[in-house]
N, C-alpha and C. Protein backbone atom coordinates (compact mmCIF):
# COMPACT_ATOMS: atom_id res chain seq x y z
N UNK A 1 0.82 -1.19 0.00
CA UNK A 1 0.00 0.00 0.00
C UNK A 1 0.87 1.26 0.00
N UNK A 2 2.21 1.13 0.87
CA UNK A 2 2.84 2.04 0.72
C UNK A 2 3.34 2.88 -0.56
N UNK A 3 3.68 1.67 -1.25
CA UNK A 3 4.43 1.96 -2.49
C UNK A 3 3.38 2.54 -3.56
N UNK A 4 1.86 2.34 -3.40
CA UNK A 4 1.01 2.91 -4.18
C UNK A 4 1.22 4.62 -3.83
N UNK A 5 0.92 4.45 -2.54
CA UNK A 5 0.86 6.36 -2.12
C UNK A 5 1.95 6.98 -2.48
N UNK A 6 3.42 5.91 -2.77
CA UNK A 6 4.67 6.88 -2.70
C UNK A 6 4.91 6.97 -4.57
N UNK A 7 4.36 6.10 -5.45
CA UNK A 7 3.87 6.15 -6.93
C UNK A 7 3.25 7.67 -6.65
N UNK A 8 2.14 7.27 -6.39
CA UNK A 8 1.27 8.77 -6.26
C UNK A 8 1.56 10.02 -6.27
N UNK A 9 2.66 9.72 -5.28
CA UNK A 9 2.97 11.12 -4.62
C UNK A 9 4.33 11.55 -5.91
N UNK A 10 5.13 10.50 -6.24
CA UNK A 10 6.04 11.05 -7.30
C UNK A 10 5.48 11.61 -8.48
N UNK A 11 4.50 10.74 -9.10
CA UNK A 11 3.72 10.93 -10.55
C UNK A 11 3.01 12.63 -10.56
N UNK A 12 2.70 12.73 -9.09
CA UNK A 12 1.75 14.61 -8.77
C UNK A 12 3.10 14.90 -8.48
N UNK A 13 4.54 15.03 -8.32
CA UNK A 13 5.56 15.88 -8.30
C UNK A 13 6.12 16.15 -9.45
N UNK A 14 6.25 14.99 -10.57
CA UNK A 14 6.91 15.07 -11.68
C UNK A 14 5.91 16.38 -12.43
N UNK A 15 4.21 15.72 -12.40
CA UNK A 15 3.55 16.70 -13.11
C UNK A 15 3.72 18.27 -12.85
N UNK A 16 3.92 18.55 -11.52
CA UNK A 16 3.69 19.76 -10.60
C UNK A 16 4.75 20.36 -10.78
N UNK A 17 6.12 19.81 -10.67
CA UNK A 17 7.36 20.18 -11.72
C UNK A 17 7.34 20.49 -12.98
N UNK A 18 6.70 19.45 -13.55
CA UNK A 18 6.36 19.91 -15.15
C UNK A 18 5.90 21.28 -15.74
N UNK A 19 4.31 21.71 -14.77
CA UNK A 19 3.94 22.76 -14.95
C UNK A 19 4.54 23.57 -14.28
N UNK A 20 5.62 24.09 -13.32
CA UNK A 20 6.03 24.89 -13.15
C UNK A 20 7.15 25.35 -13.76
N UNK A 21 7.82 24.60 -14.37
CA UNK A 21 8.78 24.54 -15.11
C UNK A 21 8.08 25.44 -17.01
N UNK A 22 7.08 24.77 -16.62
CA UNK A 22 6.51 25.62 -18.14
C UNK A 22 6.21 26.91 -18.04
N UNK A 23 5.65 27.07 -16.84
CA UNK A 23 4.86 28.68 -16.12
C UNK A 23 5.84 29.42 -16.38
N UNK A 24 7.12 28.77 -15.89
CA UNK A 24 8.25 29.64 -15.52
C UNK A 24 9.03 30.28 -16.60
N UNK A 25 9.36 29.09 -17.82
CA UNK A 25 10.07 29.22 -18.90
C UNK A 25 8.88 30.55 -19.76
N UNK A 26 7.80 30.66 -19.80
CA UNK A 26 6.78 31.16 -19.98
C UNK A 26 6.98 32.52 -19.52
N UNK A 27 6.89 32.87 -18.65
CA UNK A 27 7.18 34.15 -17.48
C UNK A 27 8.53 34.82 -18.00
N UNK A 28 9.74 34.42 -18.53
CA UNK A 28 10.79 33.97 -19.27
C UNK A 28 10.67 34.61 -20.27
N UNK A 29 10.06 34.56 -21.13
CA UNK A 29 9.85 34.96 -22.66
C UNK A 29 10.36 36.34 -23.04
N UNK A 30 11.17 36.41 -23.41
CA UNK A 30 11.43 38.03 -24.18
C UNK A 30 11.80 38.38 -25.52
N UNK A 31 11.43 39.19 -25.67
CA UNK A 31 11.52 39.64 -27.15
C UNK A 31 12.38 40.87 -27.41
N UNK A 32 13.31 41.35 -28.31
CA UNK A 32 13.65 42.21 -28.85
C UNK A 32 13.61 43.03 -30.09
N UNK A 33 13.58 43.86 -30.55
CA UNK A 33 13.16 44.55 -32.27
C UNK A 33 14.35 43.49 -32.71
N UNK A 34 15.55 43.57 -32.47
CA UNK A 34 16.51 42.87 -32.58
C UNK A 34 16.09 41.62 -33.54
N UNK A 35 15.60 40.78 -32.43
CA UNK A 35 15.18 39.18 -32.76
C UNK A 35 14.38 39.17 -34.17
N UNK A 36 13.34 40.63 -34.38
CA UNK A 36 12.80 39.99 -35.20
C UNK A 36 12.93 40.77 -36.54
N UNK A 37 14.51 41.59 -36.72
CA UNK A 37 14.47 41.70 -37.78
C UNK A 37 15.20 40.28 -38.72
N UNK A 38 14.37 41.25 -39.82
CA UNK A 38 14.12 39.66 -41.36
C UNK A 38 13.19 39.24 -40.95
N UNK A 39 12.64 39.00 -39.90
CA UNK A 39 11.43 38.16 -39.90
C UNK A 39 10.19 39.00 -40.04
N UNK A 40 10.09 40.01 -39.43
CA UNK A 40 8.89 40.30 -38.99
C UNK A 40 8.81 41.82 -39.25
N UNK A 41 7.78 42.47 -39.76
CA UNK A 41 7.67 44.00 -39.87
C UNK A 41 7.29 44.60 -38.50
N UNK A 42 7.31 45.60 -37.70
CA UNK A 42 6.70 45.85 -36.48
C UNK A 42 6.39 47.42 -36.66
N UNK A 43 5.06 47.33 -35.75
CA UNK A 43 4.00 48.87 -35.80
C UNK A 43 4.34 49.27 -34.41
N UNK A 44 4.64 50.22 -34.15
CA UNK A 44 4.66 50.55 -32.95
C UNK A 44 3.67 51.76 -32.24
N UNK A 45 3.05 51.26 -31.41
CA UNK A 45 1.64 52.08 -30.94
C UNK A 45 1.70 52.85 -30.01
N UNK A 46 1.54 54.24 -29.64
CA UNK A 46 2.17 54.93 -28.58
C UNK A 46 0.61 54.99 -27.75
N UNK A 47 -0.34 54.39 -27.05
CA UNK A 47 -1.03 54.57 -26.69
C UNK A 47 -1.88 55.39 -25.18
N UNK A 48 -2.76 56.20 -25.60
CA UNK A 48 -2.77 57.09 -24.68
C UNK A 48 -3.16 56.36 -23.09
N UNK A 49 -3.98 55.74 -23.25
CA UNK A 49 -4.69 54.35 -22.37
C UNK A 49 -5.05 53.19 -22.89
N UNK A 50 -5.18 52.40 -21.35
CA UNK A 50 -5.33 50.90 -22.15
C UNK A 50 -6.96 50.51 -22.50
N UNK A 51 -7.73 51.23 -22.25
CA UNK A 51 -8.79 50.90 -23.24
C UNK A 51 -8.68 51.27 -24.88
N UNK A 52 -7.27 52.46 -25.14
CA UNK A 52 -6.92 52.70 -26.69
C UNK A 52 -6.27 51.27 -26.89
N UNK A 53 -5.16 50.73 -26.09
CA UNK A 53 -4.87 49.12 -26.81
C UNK A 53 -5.32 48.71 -26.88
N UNK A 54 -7.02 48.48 -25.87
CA UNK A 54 -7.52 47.08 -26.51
C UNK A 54 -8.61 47.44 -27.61
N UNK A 55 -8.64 48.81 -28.09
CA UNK A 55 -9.41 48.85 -28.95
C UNK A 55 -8.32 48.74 -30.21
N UNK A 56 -6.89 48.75 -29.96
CA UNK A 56 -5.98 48.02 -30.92
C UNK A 56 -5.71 46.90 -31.00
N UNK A 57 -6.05 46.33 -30.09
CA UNK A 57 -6.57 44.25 -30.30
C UNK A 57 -7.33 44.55 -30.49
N UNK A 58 -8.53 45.06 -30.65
CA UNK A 58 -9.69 44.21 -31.31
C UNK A 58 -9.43 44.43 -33.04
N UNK A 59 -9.33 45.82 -33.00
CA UNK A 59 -8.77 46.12 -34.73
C UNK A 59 -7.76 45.11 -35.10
N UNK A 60 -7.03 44.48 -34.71
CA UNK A 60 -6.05 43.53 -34.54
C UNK A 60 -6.47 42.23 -34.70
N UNK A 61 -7.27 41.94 -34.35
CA UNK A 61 -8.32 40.53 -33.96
C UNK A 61 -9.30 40.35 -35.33
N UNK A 62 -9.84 41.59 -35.76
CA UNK A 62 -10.80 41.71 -36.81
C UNK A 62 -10.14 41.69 -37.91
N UNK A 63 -8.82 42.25 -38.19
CA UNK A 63 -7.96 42.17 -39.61
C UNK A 63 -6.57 41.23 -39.48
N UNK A 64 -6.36 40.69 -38.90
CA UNK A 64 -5.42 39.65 -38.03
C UNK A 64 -5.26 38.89 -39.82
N UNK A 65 -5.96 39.02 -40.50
CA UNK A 65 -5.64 38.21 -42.00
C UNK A 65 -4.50 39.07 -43.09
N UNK A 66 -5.13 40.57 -42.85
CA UNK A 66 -4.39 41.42 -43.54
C UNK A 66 -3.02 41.80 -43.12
N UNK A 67 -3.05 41.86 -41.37
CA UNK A 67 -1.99 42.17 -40.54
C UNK A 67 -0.88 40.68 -41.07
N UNK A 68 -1.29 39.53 -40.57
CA UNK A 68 -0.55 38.03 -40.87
C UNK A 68 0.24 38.41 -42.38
N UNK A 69 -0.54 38.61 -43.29
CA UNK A 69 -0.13 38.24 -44.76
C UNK A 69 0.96 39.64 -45.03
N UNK A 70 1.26 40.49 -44.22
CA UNK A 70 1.61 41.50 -44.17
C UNK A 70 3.22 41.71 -43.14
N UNK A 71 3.20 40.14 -42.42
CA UNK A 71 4.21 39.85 -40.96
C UNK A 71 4.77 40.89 -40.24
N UNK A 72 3.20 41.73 -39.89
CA UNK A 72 3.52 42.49 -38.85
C UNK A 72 3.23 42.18 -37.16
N UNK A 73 4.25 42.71 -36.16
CA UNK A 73 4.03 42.53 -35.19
C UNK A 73 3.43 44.00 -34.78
N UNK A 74 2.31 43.97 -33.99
CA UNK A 74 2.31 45.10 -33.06
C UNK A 74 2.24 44.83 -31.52
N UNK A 75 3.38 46.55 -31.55
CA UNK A 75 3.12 46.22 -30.24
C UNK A 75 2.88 47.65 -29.38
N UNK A 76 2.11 47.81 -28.44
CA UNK A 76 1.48 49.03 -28.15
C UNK A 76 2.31 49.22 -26.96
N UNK A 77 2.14 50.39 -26.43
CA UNK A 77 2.97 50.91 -25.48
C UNK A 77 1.88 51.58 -24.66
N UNK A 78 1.68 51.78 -23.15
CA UNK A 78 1.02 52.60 -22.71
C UNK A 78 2.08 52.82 -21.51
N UNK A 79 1.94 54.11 -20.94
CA UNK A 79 2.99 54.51 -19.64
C UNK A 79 3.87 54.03 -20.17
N UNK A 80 5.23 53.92 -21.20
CA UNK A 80 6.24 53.38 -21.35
C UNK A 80 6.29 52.07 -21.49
N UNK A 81 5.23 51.28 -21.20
CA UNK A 81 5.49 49.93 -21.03
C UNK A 81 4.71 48.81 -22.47
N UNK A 82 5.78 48.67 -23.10
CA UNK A 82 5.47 47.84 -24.34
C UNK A 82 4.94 46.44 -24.46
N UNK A 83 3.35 46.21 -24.85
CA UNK A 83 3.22 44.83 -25.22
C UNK A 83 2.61 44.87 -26.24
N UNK A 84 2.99 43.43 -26.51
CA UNK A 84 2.54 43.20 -27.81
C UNK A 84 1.43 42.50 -28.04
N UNK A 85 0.86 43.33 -29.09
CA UNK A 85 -1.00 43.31 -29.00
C UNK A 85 -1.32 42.22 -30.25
N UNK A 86 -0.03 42.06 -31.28
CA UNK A 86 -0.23 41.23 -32.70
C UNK A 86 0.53 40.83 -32.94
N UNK A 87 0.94 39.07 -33.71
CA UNK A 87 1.53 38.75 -34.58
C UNK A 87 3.14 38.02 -33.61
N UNK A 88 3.09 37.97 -32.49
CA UNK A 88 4.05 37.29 -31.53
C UNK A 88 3.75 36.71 -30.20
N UNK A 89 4.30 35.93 -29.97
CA UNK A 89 3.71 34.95 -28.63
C UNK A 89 3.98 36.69 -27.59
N UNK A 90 3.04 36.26 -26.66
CA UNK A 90 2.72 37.36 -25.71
C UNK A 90 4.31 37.43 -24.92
N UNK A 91 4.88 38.11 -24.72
CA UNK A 91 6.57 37.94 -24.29
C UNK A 91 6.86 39.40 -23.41
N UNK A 92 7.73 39.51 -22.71
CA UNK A 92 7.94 40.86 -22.15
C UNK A 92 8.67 41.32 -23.32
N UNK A 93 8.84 43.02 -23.48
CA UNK A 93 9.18 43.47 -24.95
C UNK A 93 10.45 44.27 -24.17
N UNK A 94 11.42 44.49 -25.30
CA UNK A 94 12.48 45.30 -24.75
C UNK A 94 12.94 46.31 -26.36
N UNK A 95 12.48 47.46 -26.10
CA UNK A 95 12.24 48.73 -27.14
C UNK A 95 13.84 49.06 -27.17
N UNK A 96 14.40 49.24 -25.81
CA UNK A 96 15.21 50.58 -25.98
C UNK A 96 15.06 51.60 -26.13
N UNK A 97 15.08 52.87 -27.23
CA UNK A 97 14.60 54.06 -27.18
C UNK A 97 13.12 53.30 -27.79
N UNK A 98 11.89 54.39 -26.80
CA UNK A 98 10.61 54.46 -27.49
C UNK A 98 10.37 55.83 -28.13
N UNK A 99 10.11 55.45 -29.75
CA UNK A 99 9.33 56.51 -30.34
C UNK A 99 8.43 57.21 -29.68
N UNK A 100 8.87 58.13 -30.42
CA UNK A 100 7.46 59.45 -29.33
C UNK A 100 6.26 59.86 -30.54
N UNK A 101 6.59 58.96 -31.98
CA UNK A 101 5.23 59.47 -32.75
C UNK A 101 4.65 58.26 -32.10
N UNK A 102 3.46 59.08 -32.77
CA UNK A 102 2.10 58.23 -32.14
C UNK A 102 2.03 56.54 -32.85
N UNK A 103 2.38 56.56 -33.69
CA UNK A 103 2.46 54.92 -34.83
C UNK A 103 3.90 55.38 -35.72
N UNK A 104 4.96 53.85 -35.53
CA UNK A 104 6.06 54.19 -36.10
C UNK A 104 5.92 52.89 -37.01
N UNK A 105 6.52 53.08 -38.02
CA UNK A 105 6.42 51.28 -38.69
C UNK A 105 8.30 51.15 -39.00
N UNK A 106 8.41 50.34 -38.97
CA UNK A 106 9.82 49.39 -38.82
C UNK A 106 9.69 48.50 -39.75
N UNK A 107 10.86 48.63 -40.93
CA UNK A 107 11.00 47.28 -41.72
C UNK A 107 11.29 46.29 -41.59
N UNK A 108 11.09 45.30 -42.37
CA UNK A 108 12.01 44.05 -42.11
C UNK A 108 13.82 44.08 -41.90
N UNK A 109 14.13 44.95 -42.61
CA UNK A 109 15.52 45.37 -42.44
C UNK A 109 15.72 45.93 -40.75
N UNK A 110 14.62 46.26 -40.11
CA UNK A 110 14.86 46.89 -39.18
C UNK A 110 15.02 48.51 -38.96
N UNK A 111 15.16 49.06 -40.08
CA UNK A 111 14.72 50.99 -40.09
C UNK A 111 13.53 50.89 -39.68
N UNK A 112 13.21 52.27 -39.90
CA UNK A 112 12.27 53.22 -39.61
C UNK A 112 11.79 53.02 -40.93
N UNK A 113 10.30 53.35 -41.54
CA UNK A 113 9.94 53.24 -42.60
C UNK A 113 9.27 54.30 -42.83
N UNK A 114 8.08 54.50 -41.93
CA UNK A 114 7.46 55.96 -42.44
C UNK A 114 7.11 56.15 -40.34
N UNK A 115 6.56 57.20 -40.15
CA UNK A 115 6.16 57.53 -38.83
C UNK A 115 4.39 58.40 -39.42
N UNK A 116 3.77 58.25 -38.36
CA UNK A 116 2.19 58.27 -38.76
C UNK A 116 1.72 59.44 -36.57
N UNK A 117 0.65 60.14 -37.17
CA UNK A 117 0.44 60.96 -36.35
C UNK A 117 -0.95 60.59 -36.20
N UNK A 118 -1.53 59.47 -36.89
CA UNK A 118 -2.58 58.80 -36.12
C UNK A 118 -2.43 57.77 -37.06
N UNK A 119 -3.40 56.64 -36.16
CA UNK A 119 -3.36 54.86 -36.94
C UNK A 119 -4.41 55.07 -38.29
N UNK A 120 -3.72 54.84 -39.57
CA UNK A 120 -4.41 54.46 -40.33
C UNK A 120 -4.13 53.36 -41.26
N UNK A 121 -4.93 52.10 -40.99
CA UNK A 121 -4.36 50.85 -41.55
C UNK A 121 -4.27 50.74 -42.87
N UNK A 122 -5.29 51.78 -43.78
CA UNK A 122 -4.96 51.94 -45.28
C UNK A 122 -3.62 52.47 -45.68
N UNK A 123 -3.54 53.39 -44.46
CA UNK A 123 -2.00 53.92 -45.37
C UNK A 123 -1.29 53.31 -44.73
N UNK A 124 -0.93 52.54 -43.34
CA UNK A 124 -0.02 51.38 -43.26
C UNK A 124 -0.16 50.18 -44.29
N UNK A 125 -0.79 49.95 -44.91
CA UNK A 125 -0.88 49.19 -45.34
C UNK A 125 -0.25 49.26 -46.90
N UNK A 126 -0.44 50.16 -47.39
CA UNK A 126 -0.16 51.10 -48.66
C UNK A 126 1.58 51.08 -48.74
N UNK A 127 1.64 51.64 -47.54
CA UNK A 127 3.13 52.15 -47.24
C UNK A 127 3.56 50.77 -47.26
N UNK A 128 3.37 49.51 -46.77
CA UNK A 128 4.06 48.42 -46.99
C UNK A 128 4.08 47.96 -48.11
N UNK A 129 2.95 47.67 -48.31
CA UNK A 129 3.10 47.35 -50.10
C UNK A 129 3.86 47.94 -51.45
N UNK A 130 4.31 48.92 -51.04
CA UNK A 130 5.09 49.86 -52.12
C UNK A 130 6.54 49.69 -51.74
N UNK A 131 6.59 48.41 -50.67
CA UNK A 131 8.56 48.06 -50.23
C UNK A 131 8.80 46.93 -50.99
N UNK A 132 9.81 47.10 -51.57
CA UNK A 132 10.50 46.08 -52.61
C UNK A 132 10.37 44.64 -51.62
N UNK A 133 10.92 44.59 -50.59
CA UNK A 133 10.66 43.54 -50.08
C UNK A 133 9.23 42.47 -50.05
N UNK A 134 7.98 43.70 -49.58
CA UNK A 134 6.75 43.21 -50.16
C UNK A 134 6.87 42.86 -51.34
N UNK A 135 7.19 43.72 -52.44
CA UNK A 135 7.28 43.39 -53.79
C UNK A 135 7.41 42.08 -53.69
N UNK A 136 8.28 41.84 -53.65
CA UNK A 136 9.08 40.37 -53.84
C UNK A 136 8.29 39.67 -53.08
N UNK A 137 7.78 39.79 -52.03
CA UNK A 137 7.00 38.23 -51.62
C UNK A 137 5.55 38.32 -52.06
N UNK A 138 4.81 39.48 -52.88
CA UNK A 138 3.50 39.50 -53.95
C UNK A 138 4.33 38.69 -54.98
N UNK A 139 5.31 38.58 -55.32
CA UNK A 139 5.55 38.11 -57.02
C UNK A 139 5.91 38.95 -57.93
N UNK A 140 5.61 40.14 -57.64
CA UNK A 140 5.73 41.66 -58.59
C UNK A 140 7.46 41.73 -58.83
N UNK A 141 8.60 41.04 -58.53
CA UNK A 141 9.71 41.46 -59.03
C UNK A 141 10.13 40.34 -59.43
């Protein structure tokens, strides 16, 4: 009987280890502009409050097809503090200098691309599409 309870008791430690070990590596997560240049385009959102971010997730949530096909990350900022609202596992963010326009877009190369004095996803969107790089992954070169 013993050896059942002491099974027991290892099999709920290994698991209980398991998930903390995931929580943790999780908690862990960071991201840099760094990491994701070449990969990834990034918007950067200077937001006044956080009911303005989550009305930038939901815009986010609703065009999440155009944003994807487009490999942008956003990530919003409120009080200085940067997360990311699109397009990357949820991670603590590390900016370095934060832009002070209101929406900055960042190439894949990692520049600056255009800077915007309010969000407008037509002309972000515009503005990407007219980068050779887009070019090239439409087919157009």
């Amino acid at each position: 009987m013993n050896t059942i309870y002491f099974s027991i008791f290892v099999l709920f430690m290994a698991s209980f280890s398991s998930f903390s070990l995931a929580n943790s590596a999780q908690s862990q997560c960071e991201i840099t502009l760094g990491e994701l240049k070449w990969k990834k385009r990034v918007l950067i959102y200077n937001a006044n409050s956080s009911k303005e971010l989550k009305d930038l997730n939901t815009f986010a949530q609703y065009d999440r097809g155009a944003l994807s096909e487009r490999k942008l990350v956003i990530i919003g900022i409120v009080d200085r503090q940067p997360t990311i609202v699109f397009g990357h596992p949820q991670c603590n963010t590390t900016l370095g200098n934060v832009p002070q326009d209101k929406v900055t877009l960042i190439g894949l190369d990692g520049a600056v691309k255009a800077k915007y004095s309010a969000f407008d996803s037509d002309l972000i969107y515009s503005t990407i599409d007219k980068m050779p790089m887009r070019k090239t992954e439409l087919g157009f070169y």
